[in-house]
C-alpha atoms as a PDB file:
ATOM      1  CA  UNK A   1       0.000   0.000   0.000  1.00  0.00           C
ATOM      2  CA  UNK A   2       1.045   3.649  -0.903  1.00  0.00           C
ATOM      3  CA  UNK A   3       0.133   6.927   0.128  1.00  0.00           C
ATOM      4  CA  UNK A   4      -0.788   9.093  -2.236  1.00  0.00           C
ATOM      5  CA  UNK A   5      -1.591  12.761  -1.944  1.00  0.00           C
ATOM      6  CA  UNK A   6      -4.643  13.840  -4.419  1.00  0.00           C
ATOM      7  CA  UNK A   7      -3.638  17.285  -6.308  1.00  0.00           C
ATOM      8  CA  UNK A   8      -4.905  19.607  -8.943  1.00  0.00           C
ATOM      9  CA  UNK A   9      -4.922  19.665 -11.939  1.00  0.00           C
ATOM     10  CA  UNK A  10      -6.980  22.242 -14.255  1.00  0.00           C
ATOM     11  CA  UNK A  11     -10.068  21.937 -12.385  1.00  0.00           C
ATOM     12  CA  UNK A  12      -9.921  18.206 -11.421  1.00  0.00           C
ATOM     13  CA  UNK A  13      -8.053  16.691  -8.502  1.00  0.00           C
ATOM     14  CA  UNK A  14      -5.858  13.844  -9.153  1.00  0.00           C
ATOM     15  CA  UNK A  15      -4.084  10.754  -7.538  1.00  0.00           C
ATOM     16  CA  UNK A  16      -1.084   8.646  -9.074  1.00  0.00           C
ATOM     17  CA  UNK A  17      -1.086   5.580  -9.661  1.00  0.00           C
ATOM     18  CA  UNK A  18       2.083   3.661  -8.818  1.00  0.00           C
ATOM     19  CA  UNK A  19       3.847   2.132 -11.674  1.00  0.00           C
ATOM     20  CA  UNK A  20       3.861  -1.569  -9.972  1.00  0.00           C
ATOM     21  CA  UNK A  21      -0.213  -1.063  -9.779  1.00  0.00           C
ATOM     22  CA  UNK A  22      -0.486  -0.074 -13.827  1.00  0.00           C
ATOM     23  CA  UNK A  23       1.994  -2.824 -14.117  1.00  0.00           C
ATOM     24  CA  UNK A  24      -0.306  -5.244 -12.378  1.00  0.00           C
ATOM     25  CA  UNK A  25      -3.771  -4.465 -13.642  1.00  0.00           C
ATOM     26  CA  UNK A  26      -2.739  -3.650 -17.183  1.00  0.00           C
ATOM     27  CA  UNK A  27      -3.778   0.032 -17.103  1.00  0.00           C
ATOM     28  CA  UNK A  28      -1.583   2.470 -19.049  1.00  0.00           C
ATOM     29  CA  UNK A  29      -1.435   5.883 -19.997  1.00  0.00           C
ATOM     30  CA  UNK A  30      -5.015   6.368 -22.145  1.00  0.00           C
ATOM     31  CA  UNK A  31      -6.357   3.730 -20.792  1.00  0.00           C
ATOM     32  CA  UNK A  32     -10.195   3.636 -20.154  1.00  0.00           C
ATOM     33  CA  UNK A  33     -11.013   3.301 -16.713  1.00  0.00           C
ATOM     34  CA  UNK A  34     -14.176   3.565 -14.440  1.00  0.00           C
ATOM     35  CA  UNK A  35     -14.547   5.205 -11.221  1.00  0.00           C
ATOM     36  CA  UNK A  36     -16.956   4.869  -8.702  1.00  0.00           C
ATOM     37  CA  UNK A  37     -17.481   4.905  -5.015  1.00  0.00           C
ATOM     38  CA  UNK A  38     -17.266   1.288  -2.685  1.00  0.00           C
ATOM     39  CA  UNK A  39     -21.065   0.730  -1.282  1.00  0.00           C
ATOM     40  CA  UNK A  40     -19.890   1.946   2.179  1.00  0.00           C
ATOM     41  CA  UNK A  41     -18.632   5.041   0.576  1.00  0.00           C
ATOM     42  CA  UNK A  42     -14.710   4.531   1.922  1.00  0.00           C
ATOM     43  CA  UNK A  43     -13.109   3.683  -1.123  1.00  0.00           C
ATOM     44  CA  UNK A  44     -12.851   4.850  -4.673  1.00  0.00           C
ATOM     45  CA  UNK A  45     -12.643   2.039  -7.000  1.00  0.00           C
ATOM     46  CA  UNK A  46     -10.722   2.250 -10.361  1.00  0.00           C
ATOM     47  CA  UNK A  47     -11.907  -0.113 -13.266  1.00  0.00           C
ATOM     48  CA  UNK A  48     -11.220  -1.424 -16.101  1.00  0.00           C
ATOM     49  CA  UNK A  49     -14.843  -2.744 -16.317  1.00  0.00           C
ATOM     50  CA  UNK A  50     -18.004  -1.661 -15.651  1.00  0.00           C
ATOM     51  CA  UNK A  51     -19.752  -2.134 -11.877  1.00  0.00           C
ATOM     52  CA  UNK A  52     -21.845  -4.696 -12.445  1.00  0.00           C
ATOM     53  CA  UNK A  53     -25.206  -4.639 -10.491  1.00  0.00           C
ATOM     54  CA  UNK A  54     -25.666  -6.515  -7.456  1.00  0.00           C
ATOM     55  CA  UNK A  55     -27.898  -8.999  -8.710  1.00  0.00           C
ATOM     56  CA  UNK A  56     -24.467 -10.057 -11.386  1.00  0.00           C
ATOM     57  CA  UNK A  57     -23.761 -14.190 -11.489  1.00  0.00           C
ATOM     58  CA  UNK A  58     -19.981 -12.522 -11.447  1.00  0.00           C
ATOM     59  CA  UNK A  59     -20.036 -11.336  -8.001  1.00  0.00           C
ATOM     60  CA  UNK A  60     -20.341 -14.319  -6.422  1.00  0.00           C
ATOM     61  CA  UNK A  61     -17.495 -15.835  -4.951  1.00  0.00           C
ATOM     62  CA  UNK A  62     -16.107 -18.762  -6.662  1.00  0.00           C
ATOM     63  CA  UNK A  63     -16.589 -21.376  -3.379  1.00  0.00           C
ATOM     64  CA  UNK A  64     -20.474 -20.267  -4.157  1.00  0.00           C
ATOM     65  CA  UNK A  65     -20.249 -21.155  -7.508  1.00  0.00           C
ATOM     66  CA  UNK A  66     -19.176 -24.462  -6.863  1.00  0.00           C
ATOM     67  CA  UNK A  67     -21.656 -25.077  -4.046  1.00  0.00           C
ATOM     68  CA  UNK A  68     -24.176 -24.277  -6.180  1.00  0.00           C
ATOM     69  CA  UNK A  69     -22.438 -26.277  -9.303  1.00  0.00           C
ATOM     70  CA  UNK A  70     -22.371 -29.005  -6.374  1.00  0.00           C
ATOM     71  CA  UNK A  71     -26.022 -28.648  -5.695  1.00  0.00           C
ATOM     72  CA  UNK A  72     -27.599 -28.699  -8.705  1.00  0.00           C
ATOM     73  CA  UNK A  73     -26.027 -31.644  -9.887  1.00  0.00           C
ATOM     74  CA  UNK A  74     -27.485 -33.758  -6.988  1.00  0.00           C
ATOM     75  CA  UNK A  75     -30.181 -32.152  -6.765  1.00  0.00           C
ATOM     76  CA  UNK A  76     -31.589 -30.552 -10.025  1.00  0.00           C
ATOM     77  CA  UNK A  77     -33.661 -32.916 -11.131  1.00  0.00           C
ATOM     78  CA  UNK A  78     -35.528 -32.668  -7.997  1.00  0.00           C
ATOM     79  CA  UNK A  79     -35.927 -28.889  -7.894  1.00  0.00           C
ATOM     80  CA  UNK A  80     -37.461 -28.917 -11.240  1.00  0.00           C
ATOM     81  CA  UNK A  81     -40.247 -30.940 -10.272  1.00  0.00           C
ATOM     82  CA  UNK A  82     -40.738 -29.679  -6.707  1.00  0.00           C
ATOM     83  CA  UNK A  83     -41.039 -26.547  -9.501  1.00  0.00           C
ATOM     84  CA  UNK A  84     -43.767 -28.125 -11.437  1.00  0.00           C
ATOM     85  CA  UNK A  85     -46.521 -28.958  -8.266  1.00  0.00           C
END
């Protein structure tokens, strides 16, 4: 973790990024990023991708996934006709 100071610049304020972190997630100079606040309103999140809403498959934590994966292999069948009565 760095510190970084935010400054001006024209009529925006700014903040660095450190080399190693453009180095790591691939973002360069001209690079399209998104920026948007963390739901608890702490931390500003830089992206290369767009938020995705909270109701996003891609959220979910990969140990969920594969519960789930886990799940409806034993138990599929059985869910889609508890779905049909």
């Amino acid at each position: 973790m760095l510190l970084q100071k935010v400054f001006t610049v024209g009529n925006s304020d700014v903040v660095a990024i450190p080399s190693d972190v453009k180095k790591k997630t691939g973002i360069s100079k001209g690079s399209n990023v998104y920026i948007y606040a963390s739901e608890d309103n702490q931390s500003i999140i830089i992206s290369k991708t767009k938020k995705q809403s909270k109701n996003d498959a891609s959220q979910l934590s990969p140990e969920f996934v594969k519960w789930l994966e886990d799940f409806n292999n034993m138990y599929g069948e059985a869910m889609v006709e508890l779905s049909k009565k």
